[in-house]
PDB file of N, CA and C in Angstrom:
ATOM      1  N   UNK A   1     -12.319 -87.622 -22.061  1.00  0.00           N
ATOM      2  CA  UNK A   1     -12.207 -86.414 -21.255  1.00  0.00           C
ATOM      3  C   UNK A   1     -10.908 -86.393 -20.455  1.00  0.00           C
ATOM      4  N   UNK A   2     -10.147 -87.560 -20.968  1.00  0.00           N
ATOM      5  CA  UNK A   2      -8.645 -87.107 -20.047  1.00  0.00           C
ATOM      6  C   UNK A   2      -7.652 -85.703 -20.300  1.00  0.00           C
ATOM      7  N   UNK A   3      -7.995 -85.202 -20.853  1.00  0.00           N
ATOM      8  CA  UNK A   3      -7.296 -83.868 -21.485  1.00  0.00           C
ATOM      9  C   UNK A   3      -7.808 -83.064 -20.630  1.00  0.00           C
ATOM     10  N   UNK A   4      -8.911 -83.407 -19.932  1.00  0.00           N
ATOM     11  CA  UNK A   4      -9.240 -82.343 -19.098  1.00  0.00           C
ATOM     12  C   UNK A   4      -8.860 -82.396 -17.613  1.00  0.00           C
ATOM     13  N   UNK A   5      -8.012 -81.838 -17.450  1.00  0.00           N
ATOM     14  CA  UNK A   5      -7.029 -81.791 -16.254  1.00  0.00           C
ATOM     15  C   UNK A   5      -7.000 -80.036 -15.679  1.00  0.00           C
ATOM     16  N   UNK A   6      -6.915 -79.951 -14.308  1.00  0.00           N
ATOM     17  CA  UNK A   6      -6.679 -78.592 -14.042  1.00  0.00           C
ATOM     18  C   UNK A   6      -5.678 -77.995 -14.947  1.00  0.00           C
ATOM     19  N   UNK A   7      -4.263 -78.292 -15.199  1.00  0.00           N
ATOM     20  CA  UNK A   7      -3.640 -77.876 -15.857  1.00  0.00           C
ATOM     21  C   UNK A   7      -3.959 -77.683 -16.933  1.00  0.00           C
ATOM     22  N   UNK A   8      -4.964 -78.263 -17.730  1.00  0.00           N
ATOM     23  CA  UNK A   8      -5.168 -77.761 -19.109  1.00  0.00           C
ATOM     24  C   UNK A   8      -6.157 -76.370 -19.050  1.00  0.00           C
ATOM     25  N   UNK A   9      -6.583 -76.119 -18.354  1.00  0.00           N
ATOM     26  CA  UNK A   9      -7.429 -75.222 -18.270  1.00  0.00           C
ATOM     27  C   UNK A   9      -6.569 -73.714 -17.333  1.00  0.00           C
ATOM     28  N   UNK A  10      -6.013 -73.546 -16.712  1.00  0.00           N
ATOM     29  CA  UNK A  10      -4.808 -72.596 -15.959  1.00  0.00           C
ATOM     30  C   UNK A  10      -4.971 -71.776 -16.842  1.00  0.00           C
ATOM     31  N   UNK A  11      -4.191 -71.974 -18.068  1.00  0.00           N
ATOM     32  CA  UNK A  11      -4.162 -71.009 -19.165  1.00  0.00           C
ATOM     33  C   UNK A  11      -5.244 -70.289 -19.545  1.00  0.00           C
ATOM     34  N   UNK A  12      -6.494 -71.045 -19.528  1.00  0.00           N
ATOM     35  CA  UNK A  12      -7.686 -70.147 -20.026  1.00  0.00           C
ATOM     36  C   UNK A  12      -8.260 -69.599 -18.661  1.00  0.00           C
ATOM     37  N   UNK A  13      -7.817 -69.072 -18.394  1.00  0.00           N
ATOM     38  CA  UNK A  13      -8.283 -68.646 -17.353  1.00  0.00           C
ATOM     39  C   UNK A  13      -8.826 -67.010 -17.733  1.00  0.00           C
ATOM     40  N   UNK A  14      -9.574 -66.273 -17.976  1.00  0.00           N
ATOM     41  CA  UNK A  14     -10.315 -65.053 -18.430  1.00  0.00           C
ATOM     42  C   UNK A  14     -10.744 -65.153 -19.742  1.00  0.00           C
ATOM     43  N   UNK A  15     -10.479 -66.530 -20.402  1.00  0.00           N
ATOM     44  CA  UNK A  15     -10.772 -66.733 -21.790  1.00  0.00           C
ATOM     45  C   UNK A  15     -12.851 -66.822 -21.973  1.00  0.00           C
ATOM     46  N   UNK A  16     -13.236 -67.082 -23.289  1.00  0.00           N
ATOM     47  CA  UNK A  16     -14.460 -66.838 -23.380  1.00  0.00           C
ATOM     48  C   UNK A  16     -15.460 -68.777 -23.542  1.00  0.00           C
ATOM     49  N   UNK A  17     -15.776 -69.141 -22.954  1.00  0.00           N
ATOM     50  CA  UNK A  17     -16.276 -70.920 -23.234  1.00  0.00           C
ATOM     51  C   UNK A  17     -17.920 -70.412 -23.659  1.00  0.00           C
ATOM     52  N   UNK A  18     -17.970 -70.683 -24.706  1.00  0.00           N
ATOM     53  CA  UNK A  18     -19.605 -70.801 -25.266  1.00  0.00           C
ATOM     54  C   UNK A  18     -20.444 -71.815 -24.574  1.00  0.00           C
ATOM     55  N   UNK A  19     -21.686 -71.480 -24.027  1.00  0.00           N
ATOM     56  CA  UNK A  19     -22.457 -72.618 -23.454  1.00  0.00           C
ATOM     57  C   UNK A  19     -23.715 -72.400 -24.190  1.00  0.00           C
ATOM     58  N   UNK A  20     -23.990 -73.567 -24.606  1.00  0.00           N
ATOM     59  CA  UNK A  20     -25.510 -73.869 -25.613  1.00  0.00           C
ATOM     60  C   UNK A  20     -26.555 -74.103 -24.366  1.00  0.00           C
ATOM     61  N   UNK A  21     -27.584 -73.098 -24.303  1.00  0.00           N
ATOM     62  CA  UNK A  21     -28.885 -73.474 -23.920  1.00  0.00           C
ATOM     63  C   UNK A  21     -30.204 -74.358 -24.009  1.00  0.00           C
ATOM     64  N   UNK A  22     -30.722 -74.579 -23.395  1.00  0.00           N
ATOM     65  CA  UNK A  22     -31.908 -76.121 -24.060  1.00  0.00           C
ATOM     66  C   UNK A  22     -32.723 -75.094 -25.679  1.00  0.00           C
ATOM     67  N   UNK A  23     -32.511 -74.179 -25.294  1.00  0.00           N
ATOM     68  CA  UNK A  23     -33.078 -73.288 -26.511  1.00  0.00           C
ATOM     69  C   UNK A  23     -31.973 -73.173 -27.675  1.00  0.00           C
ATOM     70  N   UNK A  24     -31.066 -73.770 -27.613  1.00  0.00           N
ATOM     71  CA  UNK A  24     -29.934 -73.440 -28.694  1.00  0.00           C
ATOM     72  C   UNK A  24     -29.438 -71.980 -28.787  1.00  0.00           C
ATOM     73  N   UNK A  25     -29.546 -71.091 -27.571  1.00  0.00           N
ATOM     74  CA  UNK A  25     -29.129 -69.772 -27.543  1.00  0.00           C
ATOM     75  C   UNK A  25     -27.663 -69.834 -27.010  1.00  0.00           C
ATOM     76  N   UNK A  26     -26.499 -69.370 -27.812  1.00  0.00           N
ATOM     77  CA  UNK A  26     -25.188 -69.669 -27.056  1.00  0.00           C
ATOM     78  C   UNK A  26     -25.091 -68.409 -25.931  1.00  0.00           C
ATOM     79  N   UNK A  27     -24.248 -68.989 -25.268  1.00  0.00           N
ATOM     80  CA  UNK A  27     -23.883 -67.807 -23.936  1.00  0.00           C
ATOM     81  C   UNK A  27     -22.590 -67.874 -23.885  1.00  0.00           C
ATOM     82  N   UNK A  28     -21.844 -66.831 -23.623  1.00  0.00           N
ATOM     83  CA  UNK A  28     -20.408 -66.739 -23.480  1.00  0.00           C
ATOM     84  C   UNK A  28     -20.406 -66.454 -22.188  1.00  0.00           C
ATOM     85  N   UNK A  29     -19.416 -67.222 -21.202  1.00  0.00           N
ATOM     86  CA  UNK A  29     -18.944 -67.082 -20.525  1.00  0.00           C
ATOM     87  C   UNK A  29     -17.769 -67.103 -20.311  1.00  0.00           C
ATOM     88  N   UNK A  30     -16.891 -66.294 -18.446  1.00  0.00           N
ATOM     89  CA  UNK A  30     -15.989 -66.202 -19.071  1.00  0.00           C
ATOM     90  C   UNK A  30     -15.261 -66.702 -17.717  1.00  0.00           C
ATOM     91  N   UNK A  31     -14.124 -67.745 -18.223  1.00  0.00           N
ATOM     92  CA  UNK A  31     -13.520 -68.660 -16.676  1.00  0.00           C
ATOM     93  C   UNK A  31     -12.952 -67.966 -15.821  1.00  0.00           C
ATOM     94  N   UNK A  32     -12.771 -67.918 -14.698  1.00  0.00           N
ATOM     95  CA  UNK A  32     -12.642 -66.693 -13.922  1.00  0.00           C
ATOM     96  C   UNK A  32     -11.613 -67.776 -12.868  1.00  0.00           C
ATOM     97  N   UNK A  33     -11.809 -69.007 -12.471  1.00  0.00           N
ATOM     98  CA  UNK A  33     -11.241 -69.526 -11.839  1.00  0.00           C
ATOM     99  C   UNK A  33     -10.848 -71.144 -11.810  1.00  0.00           C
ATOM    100  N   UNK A  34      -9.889 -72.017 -11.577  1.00  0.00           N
ATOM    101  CA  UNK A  34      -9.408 -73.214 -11.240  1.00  0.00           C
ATOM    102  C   UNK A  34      -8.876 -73.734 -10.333  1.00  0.00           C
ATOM    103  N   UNK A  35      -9.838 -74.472  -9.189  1.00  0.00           N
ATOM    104  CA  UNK A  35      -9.646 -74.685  -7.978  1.00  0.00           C
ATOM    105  C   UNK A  35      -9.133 -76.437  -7.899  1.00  0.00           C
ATOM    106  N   UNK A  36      -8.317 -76.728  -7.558  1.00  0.00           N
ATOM    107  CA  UNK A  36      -7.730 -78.128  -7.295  1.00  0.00           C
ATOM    108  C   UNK A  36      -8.667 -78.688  -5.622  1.00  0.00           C
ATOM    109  N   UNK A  37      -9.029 -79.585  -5.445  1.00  0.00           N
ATOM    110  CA  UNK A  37      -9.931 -79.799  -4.580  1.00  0.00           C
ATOM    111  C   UNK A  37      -9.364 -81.144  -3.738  1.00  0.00           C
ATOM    112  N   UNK A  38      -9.324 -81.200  -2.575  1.00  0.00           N
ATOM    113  CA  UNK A  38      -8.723 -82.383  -1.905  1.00  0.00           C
ATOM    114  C   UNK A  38      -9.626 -83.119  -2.067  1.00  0.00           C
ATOM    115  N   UNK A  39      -9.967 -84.694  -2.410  1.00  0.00           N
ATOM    116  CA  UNK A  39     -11.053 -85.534  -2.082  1.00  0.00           C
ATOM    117  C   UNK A  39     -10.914 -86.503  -1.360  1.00  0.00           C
ATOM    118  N   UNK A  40      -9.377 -87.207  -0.999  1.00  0.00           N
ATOM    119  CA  UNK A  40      -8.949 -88.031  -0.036  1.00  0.00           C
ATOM    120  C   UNK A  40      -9.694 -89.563  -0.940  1.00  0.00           C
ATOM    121  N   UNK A  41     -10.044 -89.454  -2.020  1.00  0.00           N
ATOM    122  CA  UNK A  41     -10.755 -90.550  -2.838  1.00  0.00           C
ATOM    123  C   UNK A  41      -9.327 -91.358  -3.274  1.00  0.00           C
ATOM    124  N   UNK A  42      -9.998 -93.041  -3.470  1.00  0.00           N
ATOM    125  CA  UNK A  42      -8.660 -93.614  -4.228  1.00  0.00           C
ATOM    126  C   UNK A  42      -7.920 -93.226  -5.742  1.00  0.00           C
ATOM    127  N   UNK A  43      -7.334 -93.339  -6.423  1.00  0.00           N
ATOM    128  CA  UNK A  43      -6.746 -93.034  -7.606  1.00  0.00           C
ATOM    129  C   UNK A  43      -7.305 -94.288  -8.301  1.00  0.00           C
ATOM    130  N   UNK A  44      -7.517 -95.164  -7.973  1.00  0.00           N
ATOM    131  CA  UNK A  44      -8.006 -96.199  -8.844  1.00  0.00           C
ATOM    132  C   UNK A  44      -9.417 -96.505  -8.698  1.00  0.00           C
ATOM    133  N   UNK A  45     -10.348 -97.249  -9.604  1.00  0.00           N
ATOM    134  CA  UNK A  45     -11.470 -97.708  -9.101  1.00  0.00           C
ATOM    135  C   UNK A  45     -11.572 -99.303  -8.645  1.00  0.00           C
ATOM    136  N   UNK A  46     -13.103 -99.695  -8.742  1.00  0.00           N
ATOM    137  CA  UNK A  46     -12.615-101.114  -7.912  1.00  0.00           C
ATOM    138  C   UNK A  46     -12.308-102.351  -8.790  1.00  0.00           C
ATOM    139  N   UNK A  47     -11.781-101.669 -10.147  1.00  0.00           N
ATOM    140  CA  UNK A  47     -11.446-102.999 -11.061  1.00  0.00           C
ATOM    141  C   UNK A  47      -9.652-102.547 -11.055  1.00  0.00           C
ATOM    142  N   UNK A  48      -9.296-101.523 -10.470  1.00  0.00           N
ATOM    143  CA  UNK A  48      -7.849-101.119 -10.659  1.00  0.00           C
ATOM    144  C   UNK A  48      -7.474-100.057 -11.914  1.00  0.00           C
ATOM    145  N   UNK A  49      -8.787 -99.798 -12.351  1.00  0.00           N
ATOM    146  CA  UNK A  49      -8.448 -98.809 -13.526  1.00  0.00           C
ATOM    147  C   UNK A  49      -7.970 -97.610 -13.074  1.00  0.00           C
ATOM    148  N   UNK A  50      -7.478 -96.383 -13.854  1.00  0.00           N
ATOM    149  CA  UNK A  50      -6.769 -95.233 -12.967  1.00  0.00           C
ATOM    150  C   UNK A  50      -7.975 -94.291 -13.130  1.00  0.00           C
ATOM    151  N   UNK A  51      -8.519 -93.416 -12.201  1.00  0.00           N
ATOM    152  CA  UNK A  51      -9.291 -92.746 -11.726  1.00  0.00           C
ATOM    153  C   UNK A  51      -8.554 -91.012 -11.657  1.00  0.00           C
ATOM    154  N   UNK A  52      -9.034 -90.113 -12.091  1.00  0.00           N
ATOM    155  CA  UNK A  52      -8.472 -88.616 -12.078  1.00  0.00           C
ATOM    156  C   UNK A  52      -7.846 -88.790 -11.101  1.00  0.00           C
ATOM    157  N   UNK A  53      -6.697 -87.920 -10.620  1.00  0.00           N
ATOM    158  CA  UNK A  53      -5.635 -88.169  -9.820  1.00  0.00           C
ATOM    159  C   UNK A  53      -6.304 -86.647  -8.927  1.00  0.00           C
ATOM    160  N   UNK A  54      -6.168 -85.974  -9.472  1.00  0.00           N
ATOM    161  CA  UNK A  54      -6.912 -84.824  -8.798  1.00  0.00           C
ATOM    162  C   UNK A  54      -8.235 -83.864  -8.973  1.00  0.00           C
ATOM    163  N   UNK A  55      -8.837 -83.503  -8.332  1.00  0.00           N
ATOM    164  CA  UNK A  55     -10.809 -83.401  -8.627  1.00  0.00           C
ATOM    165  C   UNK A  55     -10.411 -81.758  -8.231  1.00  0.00           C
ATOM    166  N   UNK A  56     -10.953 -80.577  -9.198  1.00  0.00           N
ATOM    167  CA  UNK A  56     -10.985 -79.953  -9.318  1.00  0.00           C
ATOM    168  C   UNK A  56     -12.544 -79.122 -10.271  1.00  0.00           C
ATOM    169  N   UNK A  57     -12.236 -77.697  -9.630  1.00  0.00           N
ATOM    170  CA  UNK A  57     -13.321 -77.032  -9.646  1.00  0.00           C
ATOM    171  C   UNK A  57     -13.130 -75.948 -10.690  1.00  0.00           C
ATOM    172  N   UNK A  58     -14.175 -75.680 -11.770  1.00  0.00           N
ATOM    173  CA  UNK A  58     -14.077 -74.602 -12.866  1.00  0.00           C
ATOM    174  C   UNK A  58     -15.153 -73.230 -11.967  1.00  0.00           C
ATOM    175  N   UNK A  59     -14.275 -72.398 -12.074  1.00  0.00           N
ATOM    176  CA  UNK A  59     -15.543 -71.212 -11.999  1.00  0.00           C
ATOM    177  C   UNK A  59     -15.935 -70.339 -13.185  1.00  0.00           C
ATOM    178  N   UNK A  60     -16.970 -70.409 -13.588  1.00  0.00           N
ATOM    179  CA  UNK A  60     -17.794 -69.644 -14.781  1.00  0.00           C
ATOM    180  C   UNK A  60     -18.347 -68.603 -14.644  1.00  0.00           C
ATOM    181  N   UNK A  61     -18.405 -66.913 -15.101  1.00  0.00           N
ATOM    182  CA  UNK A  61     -18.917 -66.016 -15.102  1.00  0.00           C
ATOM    183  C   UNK A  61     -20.199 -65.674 -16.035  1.00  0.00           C
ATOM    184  N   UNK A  62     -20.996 -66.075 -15.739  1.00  0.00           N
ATOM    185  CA  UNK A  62     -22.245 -65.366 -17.542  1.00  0.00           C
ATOM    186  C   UNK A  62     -23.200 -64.391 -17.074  1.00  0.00           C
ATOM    187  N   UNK A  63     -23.922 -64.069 -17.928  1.00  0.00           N
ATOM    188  CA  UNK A  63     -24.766 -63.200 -17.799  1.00  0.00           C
ATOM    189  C   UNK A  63     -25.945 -63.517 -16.888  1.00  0.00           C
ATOM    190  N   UNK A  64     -26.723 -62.484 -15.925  1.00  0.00           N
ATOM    191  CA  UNK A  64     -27.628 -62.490 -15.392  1.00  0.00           C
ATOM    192  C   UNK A  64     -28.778 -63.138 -15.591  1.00  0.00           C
ATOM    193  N   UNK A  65     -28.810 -62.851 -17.217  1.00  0.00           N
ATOM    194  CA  UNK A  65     -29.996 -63.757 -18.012  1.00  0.00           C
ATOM    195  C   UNK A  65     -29.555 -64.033 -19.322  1.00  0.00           C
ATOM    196  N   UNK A  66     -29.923 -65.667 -19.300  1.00  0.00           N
ATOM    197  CA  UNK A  66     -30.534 -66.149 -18.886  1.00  0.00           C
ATOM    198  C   UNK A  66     -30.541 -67.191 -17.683  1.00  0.00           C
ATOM    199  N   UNK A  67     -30.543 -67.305 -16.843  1.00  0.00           N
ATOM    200  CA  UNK A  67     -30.184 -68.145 -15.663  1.00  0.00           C
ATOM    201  C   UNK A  67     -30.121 -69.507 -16.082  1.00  0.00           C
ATOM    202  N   UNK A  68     -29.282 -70.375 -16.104  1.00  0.00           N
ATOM    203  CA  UNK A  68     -29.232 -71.772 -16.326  1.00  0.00           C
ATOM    204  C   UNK A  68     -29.589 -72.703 -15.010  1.00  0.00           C
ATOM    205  N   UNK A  69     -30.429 -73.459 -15.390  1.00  0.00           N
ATOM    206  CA  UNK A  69     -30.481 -74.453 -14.561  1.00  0.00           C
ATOM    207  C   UNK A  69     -29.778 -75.439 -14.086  1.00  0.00           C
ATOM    208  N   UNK A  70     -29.440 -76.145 -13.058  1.00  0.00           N
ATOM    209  CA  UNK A  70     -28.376 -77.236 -12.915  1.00  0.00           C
ATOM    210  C   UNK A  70     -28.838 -78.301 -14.144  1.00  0.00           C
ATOM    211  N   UNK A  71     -27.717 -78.567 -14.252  1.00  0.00           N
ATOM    212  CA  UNK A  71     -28.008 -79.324 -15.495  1.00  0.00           C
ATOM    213  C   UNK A  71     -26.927 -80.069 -16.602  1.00  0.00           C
ATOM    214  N   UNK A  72     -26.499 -80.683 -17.568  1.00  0.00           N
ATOM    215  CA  UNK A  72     -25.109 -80.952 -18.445  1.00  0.00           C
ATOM    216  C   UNK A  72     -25.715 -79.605 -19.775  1.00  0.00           C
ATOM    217  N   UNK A  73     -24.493 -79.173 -20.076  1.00  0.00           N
ATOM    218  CA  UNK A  73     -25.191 -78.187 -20.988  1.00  0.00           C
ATOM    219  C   UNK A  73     -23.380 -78.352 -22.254  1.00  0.00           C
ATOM    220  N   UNK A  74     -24.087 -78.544 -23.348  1.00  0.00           N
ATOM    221  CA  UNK A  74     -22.622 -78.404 -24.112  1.00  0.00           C
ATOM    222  C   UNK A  74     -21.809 -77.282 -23.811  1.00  0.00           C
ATOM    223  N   UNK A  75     -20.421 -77.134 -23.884  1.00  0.00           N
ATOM    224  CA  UNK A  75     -19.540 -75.948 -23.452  1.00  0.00           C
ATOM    225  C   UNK A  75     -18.102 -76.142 -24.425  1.00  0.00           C
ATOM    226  N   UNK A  76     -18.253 -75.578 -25.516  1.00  0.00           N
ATOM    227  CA  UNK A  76     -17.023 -75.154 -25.916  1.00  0.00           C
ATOM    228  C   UNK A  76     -15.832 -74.246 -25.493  1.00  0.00           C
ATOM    229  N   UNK A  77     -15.061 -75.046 -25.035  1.00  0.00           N
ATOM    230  CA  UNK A  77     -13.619 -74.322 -24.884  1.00  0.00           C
ATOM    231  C   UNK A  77     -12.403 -74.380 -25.558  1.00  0.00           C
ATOM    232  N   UNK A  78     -12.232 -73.235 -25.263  1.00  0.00           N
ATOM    233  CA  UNK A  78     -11.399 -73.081 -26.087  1.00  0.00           C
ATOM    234  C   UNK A  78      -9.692 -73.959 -26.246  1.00  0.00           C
ATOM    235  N   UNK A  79      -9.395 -74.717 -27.602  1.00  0.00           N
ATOM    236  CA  UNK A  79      -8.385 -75.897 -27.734  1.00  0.00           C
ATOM    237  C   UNK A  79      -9.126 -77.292 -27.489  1.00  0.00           C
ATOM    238  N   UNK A  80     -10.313 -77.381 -26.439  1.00  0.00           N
ATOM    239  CA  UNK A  80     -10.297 -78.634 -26.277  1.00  0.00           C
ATOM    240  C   UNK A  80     -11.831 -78.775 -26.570  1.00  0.00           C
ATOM    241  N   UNK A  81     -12.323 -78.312 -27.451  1.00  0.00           N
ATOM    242  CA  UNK A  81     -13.576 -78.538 -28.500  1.00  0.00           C
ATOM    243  C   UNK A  81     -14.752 -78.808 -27.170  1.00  0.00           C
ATOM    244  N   UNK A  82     -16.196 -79.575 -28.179  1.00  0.00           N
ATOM    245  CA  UNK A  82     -17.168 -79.420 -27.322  1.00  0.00           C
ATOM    246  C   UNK A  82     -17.301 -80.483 -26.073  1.00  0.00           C
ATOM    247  N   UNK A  83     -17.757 -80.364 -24.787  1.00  0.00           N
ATOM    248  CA  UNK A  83     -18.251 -81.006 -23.854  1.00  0.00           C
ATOM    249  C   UNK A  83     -19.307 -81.028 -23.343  1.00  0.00           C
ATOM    250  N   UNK A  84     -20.201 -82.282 -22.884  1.00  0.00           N
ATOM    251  CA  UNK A  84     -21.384 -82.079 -21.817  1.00  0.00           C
ATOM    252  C   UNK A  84     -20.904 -82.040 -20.579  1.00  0.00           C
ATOM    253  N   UNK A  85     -21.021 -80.928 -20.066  1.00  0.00           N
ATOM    254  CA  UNK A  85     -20.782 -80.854 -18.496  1.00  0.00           C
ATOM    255  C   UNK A  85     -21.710 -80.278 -17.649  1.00  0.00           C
ATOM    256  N   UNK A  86     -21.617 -80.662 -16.387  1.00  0.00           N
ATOM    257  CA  UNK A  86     -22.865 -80.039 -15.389  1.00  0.00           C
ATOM    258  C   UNK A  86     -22.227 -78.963 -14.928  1.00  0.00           C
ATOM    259  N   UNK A  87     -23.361 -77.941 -14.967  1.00  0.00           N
ATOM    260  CA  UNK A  87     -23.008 -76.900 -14.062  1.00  0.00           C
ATOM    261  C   UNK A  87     -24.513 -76.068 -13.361  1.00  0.00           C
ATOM    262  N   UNK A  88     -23.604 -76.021 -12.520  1.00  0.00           N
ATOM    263  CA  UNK A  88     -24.766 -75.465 -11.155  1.00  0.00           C
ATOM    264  C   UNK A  88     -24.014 -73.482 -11.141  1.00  0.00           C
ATOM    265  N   UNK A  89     -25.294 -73.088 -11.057  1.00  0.00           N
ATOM    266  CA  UNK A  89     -25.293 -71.965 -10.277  1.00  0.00           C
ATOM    267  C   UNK A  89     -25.262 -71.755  -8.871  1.00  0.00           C
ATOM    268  N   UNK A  90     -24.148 -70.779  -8.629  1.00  0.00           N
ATOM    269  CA  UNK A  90     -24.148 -71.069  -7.279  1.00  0.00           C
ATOM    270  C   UNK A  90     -23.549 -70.078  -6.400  1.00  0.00           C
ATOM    271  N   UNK A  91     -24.013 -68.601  -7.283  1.00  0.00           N
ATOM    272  CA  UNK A  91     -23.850 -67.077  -6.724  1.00  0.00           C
ATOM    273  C   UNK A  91     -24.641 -66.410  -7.969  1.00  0.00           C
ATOM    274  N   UNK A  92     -25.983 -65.249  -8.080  1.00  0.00           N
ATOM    275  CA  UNK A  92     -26.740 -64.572  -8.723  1.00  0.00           C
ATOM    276  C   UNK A  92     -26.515 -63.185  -8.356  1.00  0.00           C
ATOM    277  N   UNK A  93     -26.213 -62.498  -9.197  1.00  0.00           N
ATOM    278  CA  UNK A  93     -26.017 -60.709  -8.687  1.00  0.00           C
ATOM    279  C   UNK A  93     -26.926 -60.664  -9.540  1.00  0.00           C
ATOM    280  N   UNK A  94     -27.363 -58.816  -9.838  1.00  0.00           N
ATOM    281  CA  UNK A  94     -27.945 -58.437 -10.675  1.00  0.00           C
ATOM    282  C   UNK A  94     -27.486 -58.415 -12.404  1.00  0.00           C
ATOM    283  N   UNK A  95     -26.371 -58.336 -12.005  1.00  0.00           N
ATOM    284  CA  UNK A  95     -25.373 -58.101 -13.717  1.00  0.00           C
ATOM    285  C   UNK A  95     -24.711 -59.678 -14.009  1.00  0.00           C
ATOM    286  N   UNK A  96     -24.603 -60.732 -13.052  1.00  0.00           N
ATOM    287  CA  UNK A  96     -23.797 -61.754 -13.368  1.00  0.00           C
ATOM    288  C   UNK A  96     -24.051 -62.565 -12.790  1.00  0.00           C
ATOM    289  N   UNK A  97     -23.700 -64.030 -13.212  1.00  0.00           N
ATOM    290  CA  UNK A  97     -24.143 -65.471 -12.317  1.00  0.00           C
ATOM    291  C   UNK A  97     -22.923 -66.456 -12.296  1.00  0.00           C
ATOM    292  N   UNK A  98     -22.588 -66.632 -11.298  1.00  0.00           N
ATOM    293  CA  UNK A  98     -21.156 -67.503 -11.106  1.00  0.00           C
ATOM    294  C   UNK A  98     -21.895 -68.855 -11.181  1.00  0.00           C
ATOM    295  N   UNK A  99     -20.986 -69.687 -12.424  1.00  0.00           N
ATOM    296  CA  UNK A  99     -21.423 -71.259 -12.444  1.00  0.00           C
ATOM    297  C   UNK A  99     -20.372 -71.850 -11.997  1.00  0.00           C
ATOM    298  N   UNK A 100     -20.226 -73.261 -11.335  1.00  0.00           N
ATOM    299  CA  UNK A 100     -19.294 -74.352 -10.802  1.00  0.00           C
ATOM    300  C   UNK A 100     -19.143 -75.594 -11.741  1.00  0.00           C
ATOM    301  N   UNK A 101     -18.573 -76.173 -12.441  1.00  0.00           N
ATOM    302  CA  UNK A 101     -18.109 -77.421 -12.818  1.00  0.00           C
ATOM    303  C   UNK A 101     -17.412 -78.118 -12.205  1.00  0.00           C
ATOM    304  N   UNK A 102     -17.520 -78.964 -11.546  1.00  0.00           N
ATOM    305  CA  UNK A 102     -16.610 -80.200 -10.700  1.00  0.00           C
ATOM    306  C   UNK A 102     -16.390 -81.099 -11.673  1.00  0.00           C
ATOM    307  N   UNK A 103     -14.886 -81.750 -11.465  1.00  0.00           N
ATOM    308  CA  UNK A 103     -14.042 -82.479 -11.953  1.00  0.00           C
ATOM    309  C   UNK A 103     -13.816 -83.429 -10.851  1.00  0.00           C
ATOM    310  N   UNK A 104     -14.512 -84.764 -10.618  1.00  0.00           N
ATOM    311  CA  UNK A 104     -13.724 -85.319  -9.442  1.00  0.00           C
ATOM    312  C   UNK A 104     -13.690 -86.932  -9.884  1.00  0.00           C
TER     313      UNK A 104
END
């Protein structure tokens, strides 16, 4: 998952990421935002290996329904093929549901 860097994602920014449901129903959503996030965390861990340099935030747009649960859900995006990632809901309108992916 080192390819996945804020910068790789900038570009897709209004692009479409398929997310597979526990039902195998895909959902398109669509990235709306890429937030770089201060964490004040070390760059290394405690064996000295290198640790993401910067922890950043995906914002996801999908549909009202079906509501996803917090959870890892596969997510194809686009160039950088499939991933399990968590994402939380964490704004519900009537027409749309903003999801969060953290990178940290």
């Amino acid at each position: 998952m080192n390819e996945l860097t804020p910068d790789a994602f900038d570009s897709l920014v209004g692009q479409g990421f398929v997310v597979t449901d526990d039902d195998g129903a895909q959902i398109t959503m669509i990235l709306t935002g890429v937030s770089r996030l201060e964490t004040g965390a070390p760059v290394t861990d405690i064996d000295g290996n290198p640790l993401r340099a910067t922890a950043f935030q995906l914002t996801l747009r999908g549909p009202a329904e079906p509501l996803l649960t917090t959870q890892a859900y596969p997510v194809d995006i686009p160039g950088l093929g499939v991933h399990h990632l968590l994402m939380s809901a964490f704004e519900a309108g009537r027409t749309a549901v903003n999801y969060d992916i953290v990178f940290a």
